[in-house]
C-alpha atoms as a PDB file:
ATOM      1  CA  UNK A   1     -87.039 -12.367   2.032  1.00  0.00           C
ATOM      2  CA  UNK A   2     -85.054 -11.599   5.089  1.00  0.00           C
ATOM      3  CA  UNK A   3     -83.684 -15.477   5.142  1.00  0.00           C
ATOM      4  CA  UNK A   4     -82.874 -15.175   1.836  1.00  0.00           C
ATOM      5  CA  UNK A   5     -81.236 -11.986   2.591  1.00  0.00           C
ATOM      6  CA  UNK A   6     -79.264 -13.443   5.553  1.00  0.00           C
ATOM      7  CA  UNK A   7     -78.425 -16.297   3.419  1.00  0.00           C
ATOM      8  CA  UNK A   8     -76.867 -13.846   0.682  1.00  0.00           C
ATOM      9  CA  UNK A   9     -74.822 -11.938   2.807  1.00  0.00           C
ATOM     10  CA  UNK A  10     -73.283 -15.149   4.606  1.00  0.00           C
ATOM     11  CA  UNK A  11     -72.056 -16.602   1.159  1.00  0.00           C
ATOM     12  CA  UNK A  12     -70.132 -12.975   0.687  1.00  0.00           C
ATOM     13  CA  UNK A  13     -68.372 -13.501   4.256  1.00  0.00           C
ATOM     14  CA  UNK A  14     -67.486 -17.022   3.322  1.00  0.00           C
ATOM     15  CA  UNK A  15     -66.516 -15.946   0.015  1.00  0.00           C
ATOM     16  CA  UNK A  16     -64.472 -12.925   1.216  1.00  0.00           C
ATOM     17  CA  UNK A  17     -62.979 -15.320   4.353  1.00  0.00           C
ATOM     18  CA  UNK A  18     -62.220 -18.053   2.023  1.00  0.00           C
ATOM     19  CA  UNK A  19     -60.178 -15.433  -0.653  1.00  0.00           C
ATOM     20  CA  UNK A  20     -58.779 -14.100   2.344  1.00  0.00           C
ATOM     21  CA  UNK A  21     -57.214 -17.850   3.480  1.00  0.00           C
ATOM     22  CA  UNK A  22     -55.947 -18.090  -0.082  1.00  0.00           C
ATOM     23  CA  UNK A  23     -54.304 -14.391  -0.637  1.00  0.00           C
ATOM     24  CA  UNK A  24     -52.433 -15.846   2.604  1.00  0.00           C
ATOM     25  CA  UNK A  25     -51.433 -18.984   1.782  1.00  0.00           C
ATOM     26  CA  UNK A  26     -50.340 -17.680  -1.439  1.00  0.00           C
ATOM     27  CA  UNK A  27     -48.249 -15.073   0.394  1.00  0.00           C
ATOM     28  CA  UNK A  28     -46.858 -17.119   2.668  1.00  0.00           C
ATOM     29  CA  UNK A  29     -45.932 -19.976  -0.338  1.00  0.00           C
ATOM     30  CA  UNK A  30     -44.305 -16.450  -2.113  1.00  0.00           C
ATOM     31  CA  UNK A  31     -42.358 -15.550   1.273  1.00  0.00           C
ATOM     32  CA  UNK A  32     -40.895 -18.976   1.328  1.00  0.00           C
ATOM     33  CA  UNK A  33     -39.503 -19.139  -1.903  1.00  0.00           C
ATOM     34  CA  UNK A  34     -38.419 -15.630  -2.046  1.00  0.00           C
ATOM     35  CA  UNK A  35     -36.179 -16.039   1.684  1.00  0.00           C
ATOM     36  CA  UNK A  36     -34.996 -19.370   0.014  1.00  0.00           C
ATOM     37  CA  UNK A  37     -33.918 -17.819  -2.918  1.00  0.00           C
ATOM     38  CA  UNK A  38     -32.413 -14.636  -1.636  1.00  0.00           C
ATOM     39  CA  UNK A  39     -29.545 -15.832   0.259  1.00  0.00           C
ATOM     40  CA  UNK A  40     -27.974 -17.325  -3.148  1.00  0.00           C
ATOM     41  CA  UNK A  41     -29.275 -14.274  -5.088  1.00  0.00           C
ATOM     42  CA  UNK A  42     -27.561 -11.991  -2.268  1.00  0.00           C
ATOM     43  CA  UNK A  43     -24.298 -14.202  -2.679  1.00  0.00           C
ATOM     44  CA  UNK A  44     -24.401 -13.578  -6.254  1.00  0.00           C
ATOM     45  CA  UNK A  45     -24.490 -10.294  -6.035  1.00  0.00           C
ATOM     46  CA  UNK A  46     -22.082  -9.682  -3.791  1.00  0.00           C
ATOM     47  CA  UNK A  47     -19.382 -11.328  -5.891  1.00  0.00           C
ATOM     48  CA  UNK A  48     -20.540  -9.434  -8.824  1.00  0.00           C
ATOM     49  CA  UNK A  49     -20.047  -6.192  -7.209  1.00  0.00           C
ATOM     50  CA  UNK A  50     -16.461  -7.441  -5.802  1.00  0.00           C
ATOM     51  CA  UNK A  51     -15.609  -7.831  -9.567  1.00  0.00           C
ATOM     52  CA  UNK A  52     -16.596  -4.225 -10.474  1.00  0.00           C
ATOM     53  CA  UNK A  53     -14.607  -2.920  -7.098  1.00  0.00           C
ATOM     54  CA  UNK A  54     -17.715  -1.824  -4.979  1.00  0.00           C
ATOM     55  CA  UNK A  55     -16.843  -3.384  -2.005  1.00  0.00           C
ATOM     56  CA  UNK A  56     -19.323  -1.680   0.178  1.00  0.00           C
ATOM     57  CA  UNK A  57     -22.138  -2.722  -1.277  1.00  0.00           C
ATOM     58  CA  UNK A  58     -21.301  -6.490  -1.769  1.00  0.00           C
ATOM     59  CA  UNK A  59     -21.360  -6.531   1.889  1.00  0.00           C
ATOM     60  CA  UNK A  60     -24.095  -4.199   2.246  1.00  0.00           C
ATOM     61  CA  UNK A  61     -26.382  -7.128  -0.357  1.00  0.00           C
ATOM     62  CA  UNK A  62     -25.437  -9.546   2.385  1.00  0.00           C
ATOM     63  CA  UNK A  63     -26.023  -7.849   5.484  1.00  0.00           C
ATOM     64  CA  UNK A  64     -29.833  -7.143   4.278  1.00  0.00           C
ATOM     65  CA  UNK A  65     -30.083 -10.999   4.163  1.00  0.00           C
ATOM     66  CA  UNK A  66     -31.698 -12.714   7.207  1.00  0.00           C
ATOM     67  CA  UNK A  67     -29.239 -14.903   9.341  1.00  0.00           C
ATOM     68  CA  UNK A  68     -31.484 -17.817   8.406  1.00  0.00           C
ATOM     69  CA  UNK A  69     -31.254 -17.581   4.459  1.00  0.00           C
ATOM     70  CA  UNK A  70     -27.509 -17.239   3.938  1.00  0.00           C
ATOM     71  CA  UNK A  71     -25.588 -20.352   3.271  1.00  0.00           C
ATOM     72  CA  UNK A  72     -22.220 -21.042   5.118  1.00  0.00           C
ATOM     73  CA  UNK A  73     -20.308 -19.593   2.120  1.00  0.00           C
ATOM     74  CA  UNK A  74     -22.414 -16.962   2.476  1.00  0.00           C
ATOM     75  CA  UNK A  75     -22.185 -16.070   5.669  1.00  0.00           C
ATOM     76  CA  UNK A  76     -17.843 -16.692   5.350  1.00  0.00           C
ATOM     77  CA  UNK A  77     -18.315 -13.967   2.692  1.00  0.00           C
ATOM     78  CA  UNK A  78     -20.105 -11.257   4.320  1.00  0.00           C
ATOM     79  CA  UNK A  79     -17.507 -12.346   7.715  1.00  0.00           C
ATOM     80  CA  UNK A  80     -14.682 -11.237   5.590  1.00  0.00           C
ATOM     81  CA  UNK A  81     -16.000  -8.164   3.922  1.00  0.00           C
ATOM     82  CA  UNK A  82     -16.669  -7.126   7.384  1.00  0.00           C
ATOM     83  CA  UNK A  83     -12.374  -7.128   8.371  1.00  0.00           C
ATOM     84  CA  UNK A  84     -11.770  -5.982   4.611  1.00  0.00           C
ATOM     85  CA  UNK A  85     -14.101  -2.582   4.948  1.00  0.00           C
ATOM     86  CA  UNK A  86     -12.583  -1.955   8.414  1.00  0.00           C
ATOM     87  CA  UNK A  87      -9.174  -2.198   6.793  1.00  0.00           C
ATOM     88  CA  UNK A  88      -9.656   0.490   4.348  1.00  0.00           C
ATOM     89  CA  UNK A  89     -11.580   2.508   6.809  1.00  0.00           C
ATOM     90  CA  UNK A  90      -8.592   2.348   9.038  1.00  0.00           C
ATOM     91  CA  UNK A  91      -6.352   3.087   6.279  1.00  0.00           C
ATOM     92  CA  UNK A  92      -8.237   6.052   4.916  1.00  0.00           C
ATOM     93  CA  UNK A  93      -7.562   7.526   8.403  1.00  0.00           C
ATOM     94  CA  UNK A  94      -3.766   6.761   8.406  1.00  0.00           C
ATOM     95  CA  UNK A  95      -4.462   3.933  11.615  1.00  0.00           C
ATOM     96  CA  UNK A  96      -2.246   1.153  10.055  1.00  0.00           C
ATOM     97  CA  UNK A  97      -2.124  -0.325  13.470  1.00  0.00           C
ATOM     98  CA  UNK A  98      -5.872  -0.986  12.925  1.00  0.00           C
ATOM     99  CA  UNK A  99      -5.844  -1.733   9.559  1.00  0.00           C
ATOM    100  CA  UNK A 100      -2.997  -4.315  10.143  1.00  0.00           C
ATOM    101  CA  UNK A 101      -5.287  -6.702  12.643  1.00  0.00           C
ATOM    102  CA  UNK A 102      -8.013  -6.700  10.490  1.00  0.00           C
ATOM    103  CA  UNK A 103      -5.829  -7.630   7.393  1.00  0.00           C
ATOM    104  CA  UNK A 104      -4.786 -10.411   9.711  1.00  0.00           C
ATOM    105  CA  UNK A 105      -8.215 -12.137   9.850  1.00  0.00           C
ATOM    106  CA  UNK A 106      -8.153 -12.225   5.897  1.00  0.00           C
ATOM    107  CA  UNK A 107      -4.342 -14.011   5.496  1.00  0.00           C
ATOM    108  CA  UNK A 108      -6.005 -17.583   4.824  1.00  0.00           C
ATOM    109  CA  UNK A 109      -8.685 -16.822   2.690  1.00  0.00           C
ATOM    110  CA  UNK A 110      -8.193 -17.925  -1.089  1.00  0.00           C
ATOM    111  CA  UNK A 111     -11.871 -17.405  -2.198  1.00  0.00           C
ATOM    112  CA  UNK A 112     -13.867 -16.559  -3.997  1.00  0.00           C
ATOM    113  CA  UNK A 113     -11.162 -14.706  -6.342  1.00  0.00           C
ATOM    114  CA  UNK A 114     -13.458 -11.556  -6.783  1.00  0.00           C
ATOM    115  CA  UNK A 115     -12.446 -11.346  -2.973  1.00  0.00           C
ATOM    116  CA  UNK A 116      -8.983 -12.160  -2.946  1.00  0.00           C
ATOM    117  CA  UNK A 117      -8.226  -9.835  -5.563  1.00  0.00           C
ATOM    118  CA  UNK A 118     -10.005  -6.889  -3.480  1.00  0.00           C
ATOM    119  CA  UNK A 119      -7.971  -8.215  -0.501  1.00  0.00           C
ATOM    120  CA  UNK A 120      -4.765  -8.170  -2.421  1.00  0.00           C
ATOM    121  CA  UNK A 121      -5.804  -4.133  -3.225  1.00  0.00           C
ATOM    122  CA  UNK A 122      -6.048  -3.403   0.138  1.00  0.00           C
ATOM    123  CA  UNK A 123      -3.158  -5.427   1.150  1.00  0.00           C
ATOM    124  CA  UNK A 124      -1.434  -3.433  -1.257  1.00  0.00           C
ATOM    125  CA  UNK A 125      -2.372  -0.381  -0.223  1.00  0.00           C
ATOM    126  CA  UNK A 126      -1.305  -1.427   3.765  1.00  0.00           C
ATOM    127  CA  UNK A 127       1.784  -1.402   2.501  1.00  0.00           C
ATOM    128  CA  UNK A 128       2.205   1.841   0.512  1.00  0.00           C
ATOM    129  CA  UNK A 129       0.679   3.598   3.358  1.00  0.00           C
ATOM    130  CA  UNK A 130       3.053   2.482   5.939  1.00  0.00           C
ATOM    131  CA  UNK A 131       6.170   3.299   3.557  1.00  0.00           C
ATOM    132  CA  UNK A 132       4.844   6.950   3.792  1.00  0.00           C
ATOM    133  CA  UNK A 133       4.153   7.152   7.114  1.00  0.00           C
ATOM    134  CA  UNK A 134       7.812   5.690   7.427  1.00  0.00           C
ATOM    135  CA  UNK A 135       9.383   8.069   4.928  1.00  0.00           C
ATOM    136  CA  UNK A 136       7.631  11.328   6.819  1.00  0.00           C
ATOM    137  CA  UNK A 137       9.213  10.096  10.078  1.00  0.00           C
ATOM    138  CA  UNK A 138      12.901   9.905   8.495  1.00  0.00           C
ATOM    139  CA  UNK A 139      12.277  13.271   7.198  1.00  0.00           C
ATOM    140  CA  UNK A 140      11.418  15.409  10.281  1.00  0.00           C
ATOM    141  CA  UNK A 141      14.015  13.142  12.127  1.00  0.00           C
ATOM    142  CA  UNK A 142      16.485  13.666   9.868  1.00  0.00           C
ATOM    143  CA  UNK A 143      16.019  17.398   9.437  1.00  0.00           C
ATOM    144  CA  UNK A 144      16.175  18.056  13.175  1.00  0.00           C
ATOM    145  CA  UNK A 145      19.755  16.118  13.329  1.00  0.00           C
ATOM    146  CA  UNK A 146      20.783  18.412  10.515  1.00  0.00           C
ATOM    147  CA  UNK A 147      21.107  15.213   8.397  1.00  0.00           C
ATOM    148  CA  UNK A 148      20.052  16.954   4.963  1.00  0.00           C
ATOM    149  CA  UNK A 149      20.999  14.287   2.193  1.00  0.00           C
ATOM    150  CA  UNK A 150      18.715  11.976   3.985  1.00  0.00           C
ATOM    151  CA  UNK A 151      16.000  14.115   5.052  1.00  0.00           C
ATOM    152  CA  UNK A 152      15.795  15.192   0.785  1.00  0.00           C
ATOM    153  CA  UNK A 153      15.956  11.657   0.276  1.00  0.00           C
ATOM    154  CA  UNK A 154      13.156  10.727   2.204  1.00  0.00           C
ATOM    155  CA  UNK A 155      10.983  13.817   1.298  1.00  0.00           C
ATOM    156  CA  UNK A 156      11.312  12.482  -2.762  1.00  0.00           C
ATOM    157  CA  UNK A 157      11.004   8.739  -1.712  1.00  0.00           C
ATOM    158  CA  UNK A 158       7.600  10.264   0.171  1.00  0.00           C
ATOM    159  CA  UNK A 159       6.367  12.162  -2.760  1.00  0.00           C
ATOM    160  CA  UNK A 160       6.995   9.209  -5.472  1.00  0.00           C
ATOM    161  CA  UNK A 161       4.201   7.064  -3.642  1.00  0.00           C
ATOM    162  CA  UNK A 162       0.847   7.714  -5.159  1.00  0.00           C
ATOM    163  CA  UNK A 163      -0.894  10.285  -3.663  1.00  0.00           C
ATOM    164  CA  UNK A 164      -4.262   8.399  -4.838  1.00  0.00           C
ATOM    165  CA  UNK A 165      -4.358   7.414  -1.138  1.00  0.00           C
ATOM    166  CA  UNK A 166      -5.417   9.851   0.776  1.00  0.00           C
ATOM    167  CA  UNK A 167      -3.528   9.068   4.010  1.00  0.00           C
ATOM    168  CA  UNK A 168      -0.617   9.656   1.840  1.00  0.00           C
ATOM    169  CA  UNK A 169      -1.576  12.883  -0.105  1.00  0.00           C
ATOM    170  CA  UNK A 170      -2.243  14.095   3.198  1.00  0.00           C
ATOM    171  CA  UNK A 171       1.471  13.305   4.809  1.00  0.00           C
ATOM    172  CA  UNK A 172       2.679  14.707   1.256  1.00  0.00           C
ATOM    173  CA  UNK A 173       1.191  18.116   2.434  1.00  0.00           C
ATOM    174  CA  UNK A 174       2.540  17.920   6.091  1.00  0.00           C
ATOM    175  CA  UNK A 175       6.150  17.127   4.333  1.00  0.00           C
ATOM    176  CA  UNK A 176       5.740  20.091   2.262  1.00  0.00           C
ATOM    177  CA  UNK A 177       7.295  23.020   4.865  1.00  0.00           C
ATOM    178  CA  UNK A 178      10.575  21.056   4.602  1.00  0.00           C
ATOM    179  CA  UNK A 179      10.887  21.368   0.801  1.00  0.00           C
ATOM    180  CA  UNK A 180      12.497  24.691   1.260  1.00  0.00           C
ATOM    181  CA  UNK A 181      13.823  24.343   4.532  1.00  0.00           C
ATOM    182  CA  UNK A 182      16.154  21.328   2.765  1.00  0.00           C
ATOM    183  CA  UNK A 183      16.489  23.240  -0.325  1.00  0.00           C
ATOM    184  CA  UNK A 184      18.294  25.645   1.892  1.00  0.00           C
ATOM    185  CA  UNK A 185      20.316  23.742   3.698  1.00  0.00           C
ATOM    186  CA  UNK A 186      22.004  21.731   1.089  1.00  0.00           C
ATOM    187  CA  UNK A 187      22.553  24.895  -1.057  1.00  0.00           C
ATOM    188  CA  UNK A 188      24.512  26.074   1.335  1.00  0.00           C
ATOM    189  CA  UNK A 189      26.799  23.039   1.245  1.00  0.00           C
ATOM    190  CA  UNK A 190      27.469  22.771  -2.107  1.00  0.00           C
ATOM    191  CA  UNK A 191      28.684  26.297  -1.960  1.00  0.00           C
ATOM    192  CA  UNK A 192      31.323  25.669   0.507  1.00  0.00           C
ATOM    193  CA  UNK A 193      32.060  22.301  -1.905  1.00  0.00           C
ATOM    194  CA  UNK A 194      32.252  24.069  -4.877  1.00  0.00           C
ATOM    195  CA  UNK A 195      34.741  26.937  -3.099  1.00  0.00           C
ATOM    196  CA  UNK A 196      36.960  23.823  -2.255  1.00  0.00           C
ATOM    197  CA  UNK A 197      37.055  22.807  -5.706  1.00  0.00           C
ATOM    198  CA  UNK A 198      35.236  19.203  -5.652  1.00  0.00           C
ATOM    199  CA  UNK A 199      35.206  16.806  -8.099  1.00  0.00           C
ATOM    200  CA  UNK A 200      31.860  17.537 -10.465  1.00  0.00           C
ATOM    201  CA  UNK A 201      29.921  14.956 -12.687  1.00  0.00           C
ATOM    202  CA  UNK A 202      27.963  12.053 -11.465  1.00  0.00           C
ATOM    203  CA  UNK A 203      27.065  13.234  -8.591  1.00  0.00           C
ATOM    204  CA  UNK A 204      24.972   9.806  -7.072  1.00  0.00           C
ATOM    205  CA  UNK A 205      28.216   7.861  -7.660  1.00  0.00           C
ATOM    206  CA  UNK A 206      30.482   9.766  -5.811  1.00  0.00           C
ATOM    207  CA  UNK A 207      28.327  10.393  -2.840  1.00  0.00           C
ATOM    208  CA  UNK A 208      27.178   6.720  -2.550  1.00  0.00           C
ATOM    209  CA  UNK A 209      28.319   4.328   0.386  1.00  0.00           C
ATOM    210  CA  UNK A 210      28.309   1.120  -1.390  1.00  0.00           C
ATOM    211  CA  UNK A 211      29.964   3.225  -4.164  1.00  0.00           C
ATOM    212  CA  UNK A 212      32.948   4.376  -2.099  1.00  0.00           C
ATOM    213  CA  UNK A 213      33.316   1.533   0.048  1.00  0.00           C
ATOM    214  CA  UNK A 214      33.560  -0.844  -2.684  1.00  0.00           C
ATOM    215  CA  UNK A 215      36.095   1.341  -4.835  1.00  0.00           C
ATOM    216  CA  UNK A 216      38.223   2.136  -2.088  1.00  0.00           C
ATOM    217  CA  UNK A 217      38.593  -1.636  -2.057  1.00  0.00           C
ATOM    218  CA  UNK A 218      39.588  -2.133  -5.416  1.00  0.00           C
ATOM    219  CA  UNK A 219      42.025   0.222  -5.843  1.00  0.00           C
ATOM    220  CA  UNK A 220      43.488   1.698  -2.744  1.00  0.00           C
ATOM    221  CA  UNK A 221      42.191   5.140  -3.668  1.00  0.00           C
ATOM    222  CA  UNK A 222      39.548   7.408  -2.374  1.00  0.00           C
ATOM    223  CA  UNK A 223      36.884   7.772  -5.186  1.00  0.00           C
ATOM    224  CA  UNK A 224      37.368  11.797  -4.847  1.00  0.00           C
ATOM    225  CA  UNK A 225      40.516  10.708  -6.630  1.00  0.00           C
ATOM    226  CA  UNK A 226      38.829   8.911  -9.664  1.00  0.00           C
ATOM    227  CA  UNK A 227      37.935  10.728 -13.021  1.00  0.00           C
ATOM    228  CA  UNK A 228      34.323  10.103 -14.567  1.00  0.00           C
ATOM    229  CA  UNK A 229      35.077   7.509 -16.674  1.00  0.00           C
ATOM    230  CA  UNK A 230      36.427   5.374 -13.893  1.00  0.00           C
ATOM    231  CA  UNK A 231      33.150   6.125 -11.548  1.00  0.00           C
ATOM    232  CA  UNK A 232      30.889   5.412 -15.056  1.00  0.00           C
ATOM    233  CA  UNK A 233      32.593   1.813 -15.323  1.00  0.00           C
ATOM    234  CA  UNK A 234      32.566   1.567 -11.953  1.00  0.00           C
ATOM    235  CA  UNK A 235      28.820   2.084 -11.294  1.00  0.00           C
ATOM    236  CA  UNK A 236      28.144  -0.041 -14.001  1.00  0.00           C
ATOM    237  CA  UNK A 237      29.126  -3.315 -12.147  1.00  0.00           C
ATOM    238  CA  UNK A 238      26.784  -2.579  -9.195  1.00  0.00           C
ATOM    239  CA  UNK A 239      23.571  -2.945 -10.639  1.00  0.00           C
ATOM    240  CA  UNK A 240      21.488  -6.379 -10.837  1.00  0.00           C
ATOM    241  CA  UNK A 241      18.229  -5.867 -12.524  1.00  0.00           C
ATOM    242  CA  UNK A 242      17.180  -9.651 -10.995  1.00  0.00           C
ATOM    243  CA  UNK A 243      16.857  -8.513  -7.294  1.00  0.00           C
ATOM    244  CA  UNK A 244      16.544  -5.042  -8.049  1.00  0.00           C
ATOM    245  CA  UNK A 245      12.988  -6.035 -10.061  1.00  0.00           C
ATOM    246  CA  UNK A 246      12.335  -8.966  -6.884  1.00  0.00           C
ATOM    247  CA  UNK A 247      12.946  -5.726  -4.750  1.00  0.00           C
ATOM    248  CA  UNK A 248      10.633  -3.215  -5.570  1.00  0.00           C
ATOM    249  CA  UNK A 249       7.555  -6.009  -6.267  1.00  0.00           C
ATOM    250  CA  UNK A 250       8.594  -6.963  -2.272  1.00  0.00           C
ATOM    251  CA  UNK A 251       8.553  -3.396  -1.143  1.00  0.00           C
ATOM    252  CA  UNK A 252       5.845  -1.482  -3.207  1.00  0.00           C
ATOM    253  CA  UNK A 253       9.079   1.124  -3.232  1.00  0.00           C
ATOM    254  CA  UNK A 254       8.543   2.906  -6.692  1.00  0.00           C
ATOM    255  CA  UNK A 255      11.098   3.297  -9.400  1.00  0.00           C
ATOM    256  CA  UNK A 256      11.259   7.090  -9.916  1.00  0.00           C
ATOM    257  CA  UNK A 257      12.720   8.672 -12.715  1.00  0.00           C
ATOM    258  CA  UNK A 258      16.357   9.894 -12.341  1.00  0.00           C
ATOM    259  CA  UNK A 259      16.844   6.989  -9.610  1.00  0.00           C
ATOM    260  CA  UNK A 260      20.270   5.709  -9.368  1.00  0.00           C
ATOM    261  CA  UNK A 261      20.106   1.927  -7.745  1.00  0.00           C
ATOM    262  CA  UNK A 262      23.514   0.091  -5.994  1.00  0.00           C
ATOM    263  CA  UNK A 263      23.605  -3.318  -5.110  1.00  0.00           C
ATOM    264  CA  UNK A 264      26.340  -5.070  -3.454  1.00  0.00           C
ATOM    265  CA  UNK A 265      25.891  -8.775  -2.551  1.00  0.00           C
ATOM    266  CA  UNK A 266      26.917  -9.396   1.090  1.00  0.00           C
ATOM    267  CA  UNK A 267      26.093 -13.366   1.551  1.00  0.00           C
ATOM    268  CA  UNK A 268      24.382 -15.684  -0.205  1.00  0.00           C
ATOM    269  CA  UNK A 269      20.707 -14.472  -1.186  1.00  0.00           C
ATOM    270  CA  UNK A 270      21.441 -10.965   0.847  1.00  0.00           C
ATOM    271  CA  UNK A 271      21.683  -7.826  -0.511  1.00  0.00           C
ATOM    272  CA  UNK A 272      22.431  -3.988   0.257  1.00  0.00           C
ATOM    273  CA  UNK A 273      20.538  -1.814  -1.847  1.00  0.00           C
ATOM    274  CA  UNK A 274      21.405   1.856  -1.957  1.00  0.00           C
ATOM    275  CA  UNK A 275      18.772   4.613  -3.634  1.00  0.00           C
ATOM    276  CA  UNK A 276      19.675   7.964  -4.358  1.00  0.00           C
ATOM    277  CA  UNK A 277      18.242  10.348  -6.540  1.00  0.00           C
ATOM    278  CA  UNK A 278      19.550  14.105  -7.211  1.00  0.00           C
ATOM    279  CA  UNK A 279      17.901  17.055  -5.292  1.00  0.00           C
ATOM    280  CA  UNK A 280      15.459  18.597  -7.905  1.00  0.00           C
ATOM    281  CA  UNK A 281      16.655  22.319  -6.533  1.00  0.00           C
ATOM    282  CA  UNK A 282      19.976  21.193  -7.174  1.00  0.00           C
ATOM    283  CA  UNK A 283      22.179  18.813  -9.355  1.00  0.00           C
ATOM    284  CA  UNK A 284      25.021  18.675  -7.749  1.00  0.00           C
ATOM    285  CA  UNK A 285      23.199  17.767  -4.073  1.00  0.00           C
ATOM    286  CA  UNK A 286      23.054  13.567  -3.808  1.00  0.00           C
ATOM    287  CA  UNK A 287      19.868  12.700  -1.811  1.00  0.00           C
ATOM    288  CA  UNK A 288      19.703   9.748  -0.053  1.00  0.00           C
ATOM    289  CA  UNK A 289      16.234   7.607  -0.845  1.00  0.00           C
ATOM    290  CA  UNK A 290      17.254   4.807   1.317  1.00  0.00           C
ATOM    291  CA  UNK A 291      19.713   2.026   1.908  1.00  0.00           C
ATOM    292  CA  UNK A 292      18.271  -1.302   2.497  1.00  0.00           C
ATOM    293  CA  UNK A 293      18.909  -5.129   3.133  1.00  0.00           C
ATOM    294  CA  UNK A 294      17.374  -7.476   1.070  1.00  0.00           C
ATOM    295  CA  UNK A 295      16.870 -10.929   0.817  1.00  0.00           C
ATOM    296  CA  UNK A 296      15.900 -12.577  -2.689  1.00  0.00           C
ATOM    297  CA  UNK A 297      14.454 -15.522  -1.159  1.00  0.00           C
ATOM    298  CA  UNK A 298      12.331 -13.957   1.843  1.00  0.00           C
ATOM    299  CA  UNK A 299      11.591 -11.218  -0.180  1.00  0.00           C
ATOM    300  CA  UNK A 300      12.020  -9.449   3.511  1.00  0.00           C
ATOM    301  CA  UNK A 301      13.688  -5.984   3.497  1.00  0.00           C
ATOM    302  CA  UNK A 302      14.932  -3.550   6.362  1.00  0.00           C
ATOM    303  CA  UNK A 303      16.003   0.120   5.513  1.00  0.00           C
ATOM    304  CA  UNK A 304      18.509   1.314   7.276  1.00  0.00           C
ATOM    305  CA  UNK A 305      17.665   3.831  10.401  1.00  0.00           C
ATOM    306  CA  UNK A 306      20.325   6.153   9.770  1.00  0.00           C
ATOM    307  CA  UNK A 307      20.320   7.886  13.006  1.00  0.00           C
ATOM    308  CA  UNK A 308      20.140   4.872  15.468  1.00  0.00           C
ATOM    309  CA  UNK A 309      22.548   3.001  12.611  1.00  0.00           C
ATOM    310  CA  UNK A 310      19.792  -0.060  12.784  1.00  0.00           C
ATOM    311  CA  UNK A 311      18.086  -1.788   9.836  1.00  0.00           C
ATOM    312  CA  UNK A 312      14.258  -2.184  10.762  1.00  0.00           C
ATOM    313  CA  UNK A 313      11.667  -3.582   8.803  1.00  0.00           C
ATOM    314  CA  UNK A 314       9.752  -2.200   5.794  1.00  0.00           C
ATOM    315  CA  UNK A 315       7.644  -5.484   4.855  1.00  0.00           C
END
């Protein structure tokens, strides 16, 4: 009885040691396939959540993926999200320095789409960012050297850009004090205008550079001198939807409503570009968005530093 016993209980250790073998093997056969399968599966993903925008976790599906199971692709992929998510994070704390070498790494790459197209978002946003950070410069700099038409300018050019961004919602809220401060300022001038009996109507025209410049050298006369149907045909002829449309594509420079555009051509391909827009405390103040150079072929533009009197790059 006690051999038979013995011999009973040794079957159910070989049995269990045997089922034991096999629940590994079988494991191990369901590891294999699932590593060899999850680096594609990952890949997948990824690009499916590109598609939809979620940028963070398309890299996130490939960083859970061991080294060994991603394919070169793959591994390019998660690479690249890596410099993309570092751009935005640098953005989304207003360091375009930072966000501008990590950009950088991604120039060359021209797939897969789902990632080009998120790069070209980001890209985009590089750009609208640094236009704010450039028009909240001009506008404390121009305030302090009492340089008021430029300084409104600025502050509208700064609140046109979408404030979506929050880098540039929050230099929208620094800019804010000067609202009134400006306001101010330029009320008081057109006072002292009015009391010396200016010209009134279109009030972009007559203020403009290009404007001026160009008239004076048509007719001899100061445009002070002109009536409003001379500065209405006038105006007319310095407009060119072509670059002006090429322009603001290049730049990421909005078109706001009640903006008043004038190009002049100055060589071959080259432009000057003059924005203003009307102060919205006061009509009859001229603000000055910007004057830029432009080139249609380049698609390179500088705006015009108008306290050093040099053009410096915007693109």
């Amino acid at each position: 009885m006690k051999s038979m016993k013995f011999f009973k209980n040794a079957v159910k250790v070989a049995s269990a040691a045997i089922m034991a073998l096999l629940l590994v093997g079988c494991g191990e056969k369901q590891n294999k396939t699932t590593v060899g399968n999850d680096g594609n599966t990952a890949y997948q993903t990824a690009i499916s959540n590109l598609e939809t925008g979620d940028n963070k976790q398309a890299y996130s599906e490939l960083k859970a993926v061991d080294e060994k199971s991603l394919s070169v692709k793959a591994k390019k992929l998660r690479n690249n999200l890596k410099y993309l998510l570092a751009a935005k994070k640098a953005l989304t704390g207003n360091d375009v320095e930072e966000a501008e070498k990590n950009l950088a790494n991604l120039d060359n790459v021209t797939s897969p789409d789902a990632l080009v197209k998120q790069i070209k978002k980001v890209q985009r946003e590089y750009q609208i960012i640094q236009l704010a950070n450039r028009y909240y410069e001009d506008v404390t700099a121009y305030y302090k050297a009492g340089k008021y038409s430029e300084a409104g300018g600025s502050l509208q050019a700064l609140n046109s850009l979408s404030n979506s961004y929050q880098a540039v919602e929050n230099l929208q809220y620094k800019a804010s004090k000067y609202d009134s401060l400006i306001a101010q300022a330029q009320n008081e001038s057109v006072s002292k205008a009015e009391s010396a009996g200016s010209e009134s109507g279109y009030t972009n025209a007559r203020n403009s550079k290009l404007m001026s410049s160009q008239y004076e050298k048509a007719t001899g006369r100061d445009i002070s001198s002109a009536d409003n149907s001379e500065v209405s045909s006038f105006a007319s002829s310095m407009t060119n939807d072509e670059v002006l449309n090429s322009f603001r594509t290049a730049t990421k420079i909005p078109q706001e409503a009640g903006d008043q555009y004038y190009v002049q051509e100055t060589s071959k391909d080259n432009y000057q570009i003059e924005i203003r827009h009307t102060s919205d405390s006061n009509t009859q103040v001229s603000n000055l968005k910007g004057m830029y150079q432009f080139n249609s072929v380049t698609k390179k533009a500088k705006k015009l530093n108008e306290i050093s009197g040099d053009y410096e790059d915007i693109n």
